[in-house]
C-alpha atoms as a PDB file:
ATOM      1  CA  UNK A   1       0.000   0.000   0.000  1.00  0.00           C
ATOM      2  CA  UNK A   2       1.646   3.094  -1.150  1.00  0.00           C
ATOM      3  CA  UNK A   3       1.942   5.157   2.226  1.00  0.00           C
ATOM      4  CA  UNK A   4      -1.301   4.709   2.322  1.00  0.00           C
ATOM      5  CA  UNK A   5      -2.972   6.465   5.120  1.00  0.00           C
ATOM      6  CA  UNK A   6      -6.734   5.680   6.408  1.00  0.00           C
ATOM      7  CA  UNK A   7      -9.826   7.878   5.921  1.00  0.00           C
ATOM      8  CA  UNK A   8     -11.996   8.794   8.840  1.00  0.00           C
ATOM      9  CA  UNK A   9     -15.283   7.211   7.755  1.00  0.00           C
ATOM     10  CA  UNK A  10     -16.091   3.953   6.926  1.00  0.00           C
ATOM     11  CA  UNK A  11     -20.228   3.106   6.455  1.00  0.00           C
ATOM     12  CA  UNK A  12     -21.327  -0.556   5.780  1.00  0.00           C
ATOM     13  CA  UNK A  13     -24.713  -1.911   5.911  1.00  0.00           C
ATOM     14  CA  UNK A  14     -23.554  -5.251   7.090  1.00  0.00           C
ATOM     15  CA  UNK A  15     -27.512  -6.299   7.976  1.00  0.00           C
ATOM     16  CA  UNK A  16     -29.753  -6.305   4.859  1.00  0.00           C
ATOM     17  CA  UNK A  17     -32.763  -4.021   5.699  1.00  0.00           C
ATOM     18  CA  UNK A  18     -36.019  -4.281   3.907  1.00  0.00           C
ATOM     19  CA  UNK A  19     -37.329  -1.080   1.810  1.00  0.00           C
ATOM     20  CA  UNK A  20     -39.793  -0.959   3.437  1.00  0.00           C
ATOM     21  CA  UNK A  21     -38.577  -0.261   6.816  1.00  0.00           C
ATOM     22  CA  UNK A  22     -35.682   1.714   5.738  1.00  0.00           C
ATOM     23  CA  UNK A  23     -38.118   3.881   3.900  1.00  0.00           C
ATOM     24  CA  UNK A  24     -40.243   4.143   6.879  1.00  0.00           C
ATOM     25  CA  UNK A  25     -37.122   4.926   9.472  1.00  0.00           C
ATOM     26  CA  UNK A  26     -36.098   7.895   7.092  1.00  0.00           C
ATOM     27  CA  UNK A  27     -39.619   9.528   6.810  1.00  0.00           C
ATOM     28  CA  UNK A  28     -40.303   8.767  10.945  1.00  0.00           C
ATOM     29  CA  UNK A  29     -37.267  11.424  11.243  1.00  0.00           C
ATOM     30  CA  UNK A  30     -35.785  14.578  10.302  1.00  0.00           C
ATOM     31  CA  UNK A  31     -33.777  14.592   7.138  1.00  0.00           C
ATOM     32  CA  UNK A  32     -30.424  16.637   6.808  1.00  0.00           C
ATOM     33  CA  UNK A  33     -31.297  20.355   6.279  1.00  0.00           C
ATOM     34  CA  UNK A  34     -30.435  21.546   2.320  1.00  0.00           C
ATOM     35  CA  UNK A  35     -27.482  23.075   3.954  1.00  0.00           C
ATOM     36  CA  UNK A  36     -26.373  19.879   6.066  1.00  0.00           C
ATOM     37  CA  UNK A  37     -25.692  18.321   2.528  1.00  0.00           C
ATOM     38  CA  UNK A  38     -23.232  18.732  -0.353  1.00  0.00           C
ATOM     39  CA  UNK A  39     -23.576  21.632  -3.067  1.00  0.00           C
ATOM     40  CA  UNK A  40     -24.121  18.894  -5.538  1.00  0.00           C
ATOM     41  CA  UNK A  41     -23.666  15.014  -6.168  1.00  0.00           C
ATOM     42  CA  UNK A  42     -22.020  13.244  -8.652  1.00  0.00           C
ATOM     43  CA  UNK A  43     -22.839   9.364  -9.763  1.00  0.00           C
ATOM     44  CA  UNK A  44     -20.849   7.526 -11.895  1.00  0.00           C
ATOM     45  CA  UNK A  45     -21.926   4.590 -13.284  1.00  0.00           C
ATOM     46  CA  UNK A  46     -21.952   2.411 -16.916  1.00  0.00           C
ATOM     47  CA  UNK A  47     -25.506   1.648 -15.934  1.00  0.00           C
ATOM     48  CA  UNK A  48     -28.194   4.525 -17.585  1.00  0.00           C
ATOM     49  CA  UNK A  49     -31.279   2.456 -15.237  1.00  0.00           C
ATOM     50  CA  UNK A  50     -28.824   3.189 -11.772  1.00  0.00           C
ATOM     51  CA  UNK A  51     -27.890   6.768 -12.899  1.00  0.00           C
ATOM     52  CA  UNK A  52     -31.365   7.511 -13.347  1.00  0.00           C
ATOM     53  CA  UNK A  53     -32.988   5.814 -10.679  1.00  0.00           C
ATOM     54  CA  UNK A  54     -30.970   6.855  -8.233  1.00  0.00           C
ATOM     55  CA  UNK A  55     -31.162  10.779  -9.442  1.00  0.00           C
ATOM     56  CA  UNK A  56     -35.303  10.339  -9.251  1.00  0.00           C
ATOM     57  CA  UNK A  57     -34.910   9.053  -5.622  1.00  0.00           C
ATOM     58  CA  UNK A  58     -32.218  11.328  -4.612  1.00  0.00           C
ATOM     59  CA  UNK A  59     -34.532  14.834  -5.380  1.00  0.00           C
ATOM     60  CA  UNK A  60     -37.075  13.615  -3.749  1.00  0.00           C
ATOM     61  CA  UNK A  61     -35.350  14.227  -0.617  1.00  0.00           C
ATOM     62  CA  UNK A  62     -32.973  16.646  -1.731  1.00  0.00           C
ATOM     63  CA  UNK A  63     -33.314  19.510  -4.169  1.00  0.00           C
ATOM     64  CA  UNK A  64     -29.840  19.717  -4.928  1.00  0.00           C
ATOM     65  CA  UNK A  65     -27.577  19.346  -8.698  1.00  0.00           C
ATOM     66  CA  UNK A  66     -26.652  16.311  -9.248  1.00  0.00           C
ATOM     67  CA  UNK A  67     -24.423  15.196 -12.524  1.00  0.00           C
ATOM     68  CA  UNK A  68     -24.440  10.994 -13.747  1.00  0.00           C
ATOM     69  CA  UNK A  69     -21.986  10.324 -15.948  1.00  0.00           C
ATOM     70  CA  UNK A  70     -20.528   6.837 -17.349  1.00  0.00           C
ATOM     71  CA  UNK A  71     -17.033   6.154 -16.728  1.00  0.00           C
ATOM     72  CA  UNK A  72     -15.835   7.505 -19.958  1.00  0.00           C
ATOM     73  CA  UNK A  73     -17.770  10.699 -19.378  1.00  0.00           C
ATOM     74  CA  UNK A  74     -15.741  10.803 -15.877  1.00  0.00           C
ATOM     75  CA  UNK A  75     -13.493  13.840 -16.631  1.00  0.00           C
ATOM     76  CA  UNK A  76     -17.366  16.242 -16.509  1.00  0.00           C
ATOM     77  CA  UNK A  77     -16.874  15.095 -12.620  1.00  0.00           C
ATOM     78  CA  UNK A  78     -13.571  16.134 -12.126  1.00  0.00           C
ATOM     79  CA  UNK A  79     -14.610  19.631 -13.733  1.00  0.00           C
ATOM     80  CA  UNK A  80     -17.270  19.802 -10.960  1.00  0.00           C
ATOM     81  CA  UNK A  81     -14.771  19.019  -8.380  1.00  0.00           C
ATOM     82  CA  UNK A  82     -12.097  21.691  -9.026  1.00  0.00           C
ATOM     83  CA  UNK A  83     -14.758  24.157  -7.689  1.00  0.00           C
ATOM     84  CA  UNK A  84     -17.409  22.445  -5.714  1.00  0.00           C
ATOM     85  CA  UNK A  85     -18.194  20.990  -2.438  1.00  0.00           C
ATOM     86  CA  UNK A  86     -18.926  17.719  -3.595  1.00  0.00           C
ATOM     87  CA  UNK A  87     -19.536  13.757  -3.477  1.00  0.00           C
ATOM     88  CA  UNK A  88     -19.290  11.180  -5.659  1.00  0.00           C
ATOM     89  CA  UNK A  89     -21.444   7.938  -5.873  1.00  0.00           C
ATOM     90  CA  UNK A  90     -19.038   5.610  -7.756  1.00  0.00           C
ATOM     91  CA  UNK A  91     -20.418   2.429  -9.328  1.00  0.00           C
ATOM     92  CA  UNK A  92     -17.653  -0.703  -8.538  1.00  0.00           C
ATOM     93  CA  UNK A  93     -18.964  -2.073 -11.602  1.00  0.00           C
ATOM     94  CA  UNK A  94     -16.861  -0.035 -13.443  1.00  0.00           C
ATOM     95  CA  UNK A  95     -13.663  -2.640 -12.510  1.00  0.00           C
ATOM     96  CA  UNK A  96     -11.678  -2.978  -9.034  1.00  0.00           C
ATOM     97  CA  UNK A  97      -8.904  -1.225 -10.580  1.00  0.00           C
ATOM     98  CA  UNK A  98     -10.789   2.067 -11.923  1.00  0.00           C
ATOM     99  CA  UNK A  99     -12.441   2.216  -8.709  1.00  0.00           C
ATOM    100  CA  UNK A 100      -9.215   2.407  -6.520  1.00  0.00           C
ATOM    101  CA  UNK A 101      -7.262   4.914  -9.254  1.00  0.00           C
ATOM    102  CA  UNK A 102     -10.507   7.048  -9.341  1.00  0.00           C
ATOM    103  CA  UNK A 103     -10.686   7.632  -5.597  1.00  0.00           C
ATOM    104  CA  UNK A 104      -6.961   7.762  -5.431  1.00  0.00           C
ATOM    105  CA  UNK A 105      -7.199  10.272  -8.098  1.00  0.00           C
ATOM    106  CA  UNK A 106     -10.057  12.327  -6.299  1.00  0.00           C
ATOM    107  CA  UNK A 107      -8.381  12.196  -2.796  1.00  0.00           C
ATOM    108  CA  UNK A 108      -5.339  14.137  -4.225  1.00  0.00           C
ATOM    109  CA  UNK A 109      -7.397  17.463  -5.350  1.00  0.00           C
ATOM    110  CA  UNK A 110      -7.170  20.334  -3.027  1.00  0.00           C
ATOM    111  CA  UNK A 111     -10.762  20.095  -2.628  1.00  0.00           C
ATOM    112  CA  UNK A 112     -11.728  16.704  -1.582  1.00  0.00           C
ATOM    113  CA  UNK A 113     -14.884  14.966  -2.262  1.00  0.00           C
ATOM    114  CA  UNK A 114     -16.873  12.526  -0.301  1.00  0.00           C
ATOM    115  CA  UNK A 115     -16.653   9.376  -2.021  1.00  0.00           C
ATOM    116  CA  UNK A 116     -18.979   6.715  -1.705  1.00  0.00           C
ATOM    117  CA  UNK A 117     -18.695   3.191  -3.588  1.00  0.00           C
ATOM    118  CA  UNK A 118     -22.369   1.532  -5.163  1.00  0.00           C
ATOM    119  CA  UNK A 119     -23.007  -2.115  -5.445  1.00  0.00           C
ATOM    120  CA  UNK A 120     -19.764  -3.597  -3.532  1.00  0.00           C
ATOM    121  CA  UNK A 121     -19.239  -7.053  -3.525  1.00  0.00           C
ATOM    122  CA  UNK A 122     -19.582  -8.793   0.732  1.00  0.00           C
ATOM    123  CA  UNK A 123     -15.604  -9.616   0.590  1.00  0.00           C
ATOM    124  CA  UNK A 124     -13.839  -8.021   3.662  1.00  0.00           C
ATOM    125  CA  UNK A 125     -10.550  -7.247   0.860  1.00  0.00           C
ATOM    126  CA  UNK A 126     -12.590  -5.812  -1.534  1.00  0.00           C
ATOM    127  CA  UNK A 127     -14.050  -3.480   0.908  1.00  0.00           C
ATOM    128  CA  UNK A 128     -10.437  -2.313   2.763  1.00  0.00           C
ATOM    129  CA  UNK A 129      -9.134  -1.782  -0.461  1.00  0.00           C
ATOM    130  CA  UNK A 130     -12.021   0.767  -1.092  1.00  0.00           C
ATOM    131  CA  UNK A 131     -11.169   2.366   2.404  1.00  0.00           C
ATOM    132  CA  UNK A 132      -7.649   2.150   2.257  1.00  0.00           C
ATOM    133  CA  UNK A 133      -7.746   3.944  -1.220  1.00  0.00           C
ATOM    134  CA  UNK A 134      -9.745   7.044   0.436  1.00  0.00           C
ATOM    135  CA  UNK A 135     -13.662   6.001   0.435  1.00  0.00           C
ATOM    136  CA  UNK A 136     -15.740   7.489   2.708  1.00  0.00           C
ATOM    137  CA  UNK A 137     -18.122   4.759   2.845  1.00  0.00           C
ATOM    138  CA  UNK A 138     -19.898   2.341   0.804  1.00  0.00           C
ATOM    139  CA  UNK A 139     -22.812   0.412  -0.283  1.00  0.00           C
ATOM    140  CA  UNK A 140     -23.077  -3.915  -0.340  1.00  0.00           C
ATOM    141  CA  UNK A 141     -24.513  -5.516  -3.736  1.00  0.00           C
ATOM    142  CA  UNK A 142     -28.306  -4.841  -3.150  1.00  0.00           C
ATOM    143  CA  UNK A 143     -28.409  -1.977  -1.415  1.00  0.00           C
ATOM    144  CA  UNK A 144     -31.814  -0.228  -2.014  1.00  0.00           C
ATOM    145  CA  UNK A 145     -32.152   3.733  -2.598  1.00  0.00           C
ATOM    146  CA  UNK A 146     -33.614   4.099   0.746  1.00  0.00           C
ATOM    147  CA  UNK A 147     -29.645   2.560   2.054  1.00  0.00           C
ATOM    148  CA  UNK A 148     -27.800   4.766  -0.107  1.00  0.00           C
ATOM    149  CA  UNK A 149     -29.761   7.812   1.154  1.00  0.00           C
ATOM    150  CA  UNK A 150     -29.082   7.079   5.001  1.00  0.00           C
ATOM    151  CA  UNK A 151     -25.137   5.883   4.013  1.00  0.00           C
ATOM    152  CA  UNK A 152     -25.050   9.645   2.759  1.00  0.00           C
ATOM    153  CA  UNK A 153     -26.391  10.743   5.771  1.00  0.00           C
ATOM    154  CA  UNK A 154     -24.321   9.132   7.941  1.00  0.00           C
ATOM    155  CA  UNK A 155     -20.893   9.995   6.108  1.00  0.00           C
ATOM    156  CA  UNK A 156     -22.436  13.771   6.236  1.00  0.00           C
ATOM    157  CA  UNK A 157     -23.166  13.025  10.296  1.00  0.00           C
ATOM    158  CA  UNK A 158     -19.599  11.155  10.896  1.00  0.00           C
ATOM    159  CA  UNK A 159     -21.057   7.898  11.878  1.00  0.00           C
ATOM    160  CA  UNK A 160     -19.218   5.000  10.731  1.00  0.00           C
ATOM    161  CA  UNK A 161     -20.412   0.887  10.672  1.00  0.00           C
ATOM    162  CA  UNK A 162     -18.372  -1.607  10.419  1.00  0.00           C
ATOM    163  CA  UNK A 163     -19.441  -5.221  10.944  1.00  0.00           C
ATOM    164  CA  UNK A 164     -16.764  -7.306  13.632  1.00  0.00           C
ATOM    165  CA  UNK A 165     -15.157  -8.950  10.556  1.00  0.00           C
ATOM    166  CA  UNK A 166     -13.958  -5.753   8.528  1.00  0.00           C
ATOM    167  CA  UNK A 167     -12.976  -4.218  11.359  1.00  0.00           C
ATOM    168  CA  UNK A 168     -10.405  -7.514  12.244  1.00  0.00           C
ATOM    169  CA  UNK A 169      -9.281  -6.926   8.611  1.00  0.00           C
ATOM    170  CA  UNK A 170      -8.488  -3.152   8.840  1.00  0.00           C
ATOM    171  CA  UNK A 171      -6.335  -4.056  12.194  1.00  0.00           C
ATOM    172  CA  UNK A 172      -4.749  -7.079  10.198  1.00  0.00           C
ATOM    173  CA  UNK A 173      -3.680  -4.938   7.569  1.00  0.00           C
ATOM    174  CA  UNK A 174      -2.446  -2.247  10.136  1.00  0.00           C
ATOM    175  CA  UNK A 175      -0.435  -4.667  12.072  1.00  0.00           C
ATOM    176  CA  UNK A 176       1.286  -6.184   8.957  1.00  0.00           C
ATOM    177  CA  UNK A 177       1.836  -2.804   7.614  1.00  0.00           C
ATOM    178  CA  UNK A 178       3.518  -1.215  10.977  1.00  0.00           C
ATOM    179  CA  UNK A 179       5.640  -4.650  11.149  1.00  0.00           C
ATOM    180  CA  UNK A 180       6.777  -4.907   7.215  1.00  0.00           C
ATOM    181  CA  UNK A 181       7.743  -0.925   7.962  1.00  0.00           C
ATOM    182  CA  UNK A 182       9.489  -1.739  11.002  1.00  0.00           C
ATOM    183  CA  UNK A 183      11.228  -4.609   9.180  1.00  0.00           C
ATOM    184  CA  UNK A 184      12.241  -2.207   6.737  1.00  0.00           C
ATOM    185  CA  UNK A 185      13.984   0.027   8.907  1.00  0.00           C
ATOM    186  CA  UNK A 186      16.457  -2.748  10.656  1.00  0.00           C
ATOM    187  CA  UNK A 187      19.389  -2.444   8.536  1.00  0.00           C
ATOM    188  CA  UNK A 188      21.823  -5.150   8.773  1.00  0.00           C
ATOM    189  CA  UNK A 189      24.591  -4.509  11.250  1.00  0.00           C
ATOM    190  CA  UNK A 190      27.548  -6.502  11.720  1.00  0.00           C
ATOM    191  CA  UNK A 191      28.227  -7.599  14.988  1.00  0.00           C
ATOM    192  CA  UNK A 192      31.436  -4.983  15.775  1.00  0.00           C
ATOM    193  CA  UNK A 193      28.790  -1.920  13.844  1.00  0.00           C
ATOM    194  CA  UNK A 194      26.753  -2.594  16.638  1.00  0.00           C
ATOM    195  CA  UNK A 195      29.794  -2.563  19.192  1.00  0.00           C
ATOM    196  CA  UNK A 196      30.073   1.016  17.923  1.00  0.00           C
ATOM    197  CA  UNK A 197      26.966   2.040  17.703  1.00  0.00           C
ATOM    198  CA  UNK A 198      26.573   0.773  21.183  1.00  0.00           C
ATOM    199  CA  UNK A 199      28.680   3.452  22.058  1.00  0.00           C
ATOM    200  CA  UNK A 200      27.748   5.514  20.254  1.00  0.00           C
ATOM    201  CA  UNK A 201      24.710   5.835  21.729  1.00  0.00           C
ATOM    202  CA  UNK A 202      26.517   6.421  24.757  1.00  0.00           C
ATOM    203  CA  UNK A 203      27.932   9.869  23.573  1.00  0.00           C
ATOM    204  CA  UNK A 204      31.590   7.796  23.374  1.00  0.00           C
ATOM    205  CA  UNK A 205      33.748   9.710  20.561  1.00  0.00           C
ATOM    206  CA  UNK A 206      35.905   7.985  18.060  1.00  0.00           C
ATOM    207  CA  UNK A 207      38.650   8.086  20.427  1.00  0.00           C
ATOM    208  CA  UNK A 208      36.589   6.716  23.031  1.00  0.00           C
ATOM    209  CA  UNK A 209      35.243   3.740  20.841  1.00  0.00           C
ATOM    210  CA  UNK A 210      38.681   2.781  19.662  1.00  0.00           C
ATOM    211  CA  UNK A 211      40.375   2.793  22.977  1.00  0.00           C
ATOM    212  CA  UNK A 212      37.264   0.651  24.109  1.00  0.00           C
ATOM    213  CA  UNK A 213      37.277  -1.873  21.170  1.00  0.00           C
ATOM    214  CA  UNK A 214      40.763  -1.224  21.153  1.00  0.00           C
ATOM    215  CA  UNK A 215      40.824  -0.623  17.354  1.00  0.00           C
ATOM    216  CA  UNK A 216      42.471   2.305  15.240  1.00  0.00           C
ATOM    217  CA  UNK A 217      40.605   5.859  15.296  1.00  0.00           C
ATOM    218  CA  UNK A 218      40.272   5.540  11.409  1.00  0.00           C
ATOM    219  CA  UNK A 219      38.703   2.042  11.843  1.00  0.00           C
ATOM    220  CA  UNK A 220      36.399   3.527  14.019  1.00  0.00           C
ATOM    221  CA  UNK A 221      35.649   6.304  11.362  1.00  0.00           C
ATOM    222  CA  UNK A 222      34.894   3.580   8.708  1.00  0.00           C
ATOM    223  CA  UNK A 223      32.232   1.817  11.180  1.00  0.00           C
ATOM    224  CA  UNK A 224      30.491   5.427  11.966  1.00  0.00           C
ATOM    225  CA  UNK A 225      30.416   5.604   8.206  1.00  0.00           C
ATOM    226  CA  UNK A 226      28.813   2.299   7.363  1.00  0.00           C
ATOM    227  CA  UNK A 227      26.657   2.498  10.244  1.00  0.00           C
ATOM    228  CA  UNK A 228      24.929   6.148   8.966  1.00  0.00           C
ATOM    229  CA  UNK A 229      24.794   4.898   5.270  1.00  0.00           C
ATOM    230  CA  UNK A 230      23.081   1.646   6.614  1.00  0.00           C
ATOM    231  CA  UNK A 231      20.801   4.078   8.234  1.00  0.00           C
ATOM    232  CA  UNK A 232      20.466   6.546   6.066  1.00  0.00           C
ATOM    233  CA  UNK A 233      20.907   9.409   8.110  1.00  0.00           C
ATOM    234  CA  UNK A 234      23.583  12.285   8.510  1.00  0.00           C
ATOM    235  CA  UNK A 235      24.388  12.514  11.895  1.00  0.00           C
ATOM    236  CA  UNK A 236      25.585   9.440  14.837  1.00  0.00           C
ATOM    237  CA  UNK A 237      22.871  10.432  16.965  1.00  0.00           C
ATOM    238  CA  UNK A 238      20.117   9.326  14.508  1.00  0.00           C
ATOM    239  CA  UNK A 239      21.400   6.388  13.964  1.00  0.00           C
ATOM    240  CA  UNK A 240      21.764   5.579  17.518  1.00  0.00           C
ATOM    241  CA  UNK A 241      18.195   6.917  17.878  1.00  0.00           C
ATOM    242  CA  UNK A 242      16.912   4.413  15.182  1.00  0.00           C
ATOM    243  CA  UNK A 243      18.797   1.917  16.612  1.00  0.00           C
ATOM    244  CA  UNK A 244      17.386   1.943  19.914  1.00  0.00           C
ATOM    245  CA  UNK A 245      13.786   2.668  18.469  1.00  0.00           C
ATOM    246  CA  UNK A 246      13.712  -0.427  16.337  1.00  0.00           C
ATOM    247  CA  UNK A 247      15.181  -2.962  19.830  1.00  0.00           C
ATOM    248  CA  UNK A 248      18.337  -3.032  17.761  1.00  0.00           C
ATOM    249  CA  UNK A 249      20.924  -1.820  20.624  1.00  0.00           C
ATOM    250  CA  UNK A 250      19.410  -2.045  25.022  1.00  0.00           C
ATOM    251  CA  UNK A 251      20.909   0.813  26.643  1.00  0.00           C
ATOM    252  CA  UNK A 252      19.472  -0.780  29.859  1.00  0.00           C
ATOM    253  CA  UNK A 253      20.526  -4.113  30.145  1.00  0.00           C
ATOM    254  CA  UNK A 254      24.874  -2.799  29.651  1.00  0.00           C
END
């Protein structure tokens, strides 16, 4: 994952709801004020019947712009997003691979959009991928109009669902992610670079190490070198810092 970093919101309907009821819990409460919601919404989708449907449903509630577009028509939502408050409805049907370089794409303008992916297939990957990319939330395969209306809602109203088995996923990917960085960061140190580093991390100078190790001053000088190209840094006190940070050297336990 390319330094990925993970979005705030994450909405799932993990517990298929009947129309019915969902259409009755919207109209037995308030609906978000014309100014609780974006300027305008965007949906993108190859399907004409889920464009339009969804636009009909979506003004009933809301009299607000909103632009469909098919995914070669995509670039008339990018226009929109260069000067609007904004979100984006975006069909998964249009390939897993369009969908993550679209919302990767999106997340990188200066004004961001809410971004929420249609008709997602019930795989826990599938569904990190989305979030990990930048979604702000997203809609299962069979999601009716009256789901998609409260998932916009609750992205607006910062409430996130996630059922217990996406949520072990996001915290399996974290954990493997910290420890491949961490991995990443141990450089390999011969056993007499760590000798010096050792002291270095005890504020020892060169003189000091080579009396200790009871090597030559310029031998010393070659370590110090290795050891901050290893590391990558400029100065002996970073590397002793990384060293320490990443259980190479135990300051406590000499």
């Amino acid at each position: 994952m390319d330094n990925v970093s993970l979005p705030p919101l994450y909405v799932q309907n993990s517990v298929p709801i009947s129309t019915d009821v969902v259409s009755s819990h919207i109209s037995s409460r308030p609906l978000l004020r014309q100014s609780d919601i974006p300027i305008s919404i965007s949906i993108v989708s190859n399907s004409r019947l889920l464009r339009e449907a969804l636009t009909l449903f979506i003004q009933r509630h809301w009299s607000i712009d909103i632009c469909h577009c098919s995914q070669g028509e995509i670039n008339r939502v990018s226009t929109v997003l260069n000067s609007n408050q904004q979100l984006v409805l975006l069909d998964s049907s249009i390939g897993h691979s369009a969908v993550l370089a679209q919302i990767q794409e999106w997340r990188s303008l200066q004004l961001v959009p809410y971004i929420i992916v249609l008709e997602v297939r019930d795989d826990p990957d599938t569904i990190v991928d989305y979030i990990e990319a930048g979604s702000h939330g997203y809609a299962l395969q069979g999601a009716s109009s009256a789901e998609v209306i409260q998932i916009i809602e609750q992205v607006y109203q910062g409430i996130a669902h996630c059922s217990p088995e996406i949520t072990a996923k996001i915290f399996d990917r974290l954990t493997k992610s910290k420890t491949t960085q961490q991995s990443q960061s141990k450089p390999a140190l011969t056993r007499r670079e760590v000798e010096v580093l050792h002291l270095i991390a005890k504020e020892c100078s060169d003189r000091d190490i080579a009396a200790e190790l009871v090597i030559e001053v310029r031998t010393v000088k070659h370590h110090v070198h290795n050891i901050l190209r290893k590391f990558d840094v400029k100065y002996r006190r970073d590397a002793a810092q990384l060293a320490i940070n990443n259980g190479l050297l135990n300051l406590t336990s000499s």
